[in-house]
Protein backbone atom coordinates (compact mmCIF):
# COMPACT_ATOMS: atom_id res chain seq x y z
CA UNK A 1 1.23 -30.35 6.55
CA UNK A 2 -1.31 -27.28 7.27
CA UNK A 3 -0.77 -27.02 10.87
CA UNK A 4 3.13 -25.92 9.52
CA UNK A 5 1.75 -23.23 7.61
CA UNK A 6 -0.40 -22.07 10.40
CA UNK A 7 2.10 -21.85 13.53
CA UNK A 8 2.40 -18.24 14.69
CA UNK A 9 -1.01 -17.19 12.82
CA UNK A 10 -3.18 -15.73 15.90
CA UNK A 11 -6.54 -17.33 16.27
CA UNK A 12 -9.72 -16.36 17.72
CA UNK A 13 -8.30 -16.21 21.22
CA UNK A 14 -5.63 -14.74 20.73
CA UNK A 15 -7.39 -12.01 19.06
CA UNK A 16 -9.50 -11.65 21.97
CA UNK A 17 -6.51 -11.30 24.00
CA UNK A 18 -4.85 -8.58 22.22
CA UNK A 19 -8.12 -6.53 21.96
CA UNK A 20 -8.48 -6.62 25.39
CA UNK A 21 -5.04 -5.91 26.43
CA UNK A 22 -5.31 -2.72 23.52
CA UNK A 23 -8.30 -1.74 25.27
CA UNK A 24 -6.40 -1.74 28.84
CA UNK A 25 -3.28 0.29 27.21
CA UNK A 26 -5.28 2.85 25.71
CA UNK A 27 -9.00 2.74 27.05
CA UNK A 28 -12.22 3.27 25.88
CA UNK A 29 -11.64 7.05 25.21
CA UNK A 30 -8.39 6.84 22.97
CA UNK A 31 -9.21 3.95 20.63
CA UNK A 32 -11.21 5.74 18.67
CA UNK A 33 -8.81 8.71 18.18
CA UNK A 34 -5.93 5.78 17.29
CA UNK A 35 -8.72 4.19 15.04
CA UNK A 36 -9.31 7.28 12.97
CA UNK A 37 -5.18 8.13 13.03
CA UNK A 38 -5.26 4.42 11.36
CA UNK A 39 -7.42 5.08 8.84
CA UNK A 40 -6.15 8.36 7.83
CA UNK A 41 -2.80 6.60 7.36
CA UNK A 42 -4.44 3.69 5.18
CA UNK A 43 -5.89 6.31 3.23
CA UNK A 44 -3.06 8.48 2.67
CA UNK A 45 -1.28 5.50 1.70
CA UNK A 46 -3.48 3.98 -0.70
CA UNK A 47 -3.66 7.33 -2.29
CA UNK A 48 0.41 7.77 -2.67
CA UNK A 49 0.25 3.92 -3.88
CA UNK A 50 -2.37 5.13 -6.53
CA UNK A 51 -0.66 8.38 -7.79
CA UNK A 52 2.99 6.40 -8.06
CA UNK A 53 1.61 3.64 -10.47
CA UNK A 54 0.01 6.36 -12.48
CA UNK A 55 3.22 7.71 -13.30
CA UNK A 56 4.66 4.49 -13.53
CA UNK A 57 1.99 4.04 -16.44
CA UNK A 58 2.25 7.30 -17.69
CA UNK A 59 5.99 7.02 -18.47
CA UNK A 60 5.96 3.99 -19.23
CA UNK A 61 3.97 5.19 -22.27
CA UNK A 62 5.57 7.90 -23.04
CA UNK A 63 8.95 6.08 -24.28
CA UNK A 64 6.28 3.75 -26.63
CA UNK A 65 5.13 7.35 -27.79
CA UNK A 66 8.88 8.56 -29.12
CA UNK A 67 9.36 5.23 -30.40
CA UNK A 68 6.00 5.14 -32.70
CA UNK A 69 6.79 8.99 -33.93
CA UNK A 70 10.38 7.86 -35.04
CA UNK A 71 9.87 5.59 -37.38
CA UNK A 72 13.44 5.86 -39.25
CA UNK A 73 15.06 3.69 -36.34
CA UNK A 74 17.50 6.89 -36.22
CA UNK A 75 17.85 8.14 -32.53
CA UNK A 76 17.43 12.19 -32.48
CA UNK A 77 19.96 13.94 -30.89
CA UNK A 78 18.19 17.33 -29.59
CA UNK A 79 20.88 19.90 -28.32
């Protein structure tokens, strides 16, 4: 029942394999510039990630906001 879960999960070797075979592509002297390019991206990312849920959380409090100030149930119409 595991071993279905597990089919096209890389293991050790195959790890190996790919290392070596990213090594060959790009050598010694480029992985660390495509290393760094990774991280950069990871970090941008994560960052974007992080400012979008702050809004998210932001207006999702905002609406709570109107909701507590109007307590007569009456929507305001502001023209």
């Amino acid at each position: 029942m595991l071993a279905t879960y597990l089919i096209g999960v890389p293991g050790g070797m195959e790890m190996i394999l790919i290392a070596f075979v990213i090594l060959l592509l790009f050598g010694g002297k480029k992985l660390p510039e495509l290393m760094r390019g990774l991280g950069r991206g990871i970090k941008e990312f994560n960052n974007a990630k992080a400012s979008i849920e702050t809004e998210v959380k932001e207006s999702m409090k905002e609406p709570a906001k109107k909701q507590a100030d109007n307590k007569s149930g009456w929507i305001e119409r502001n023209d």
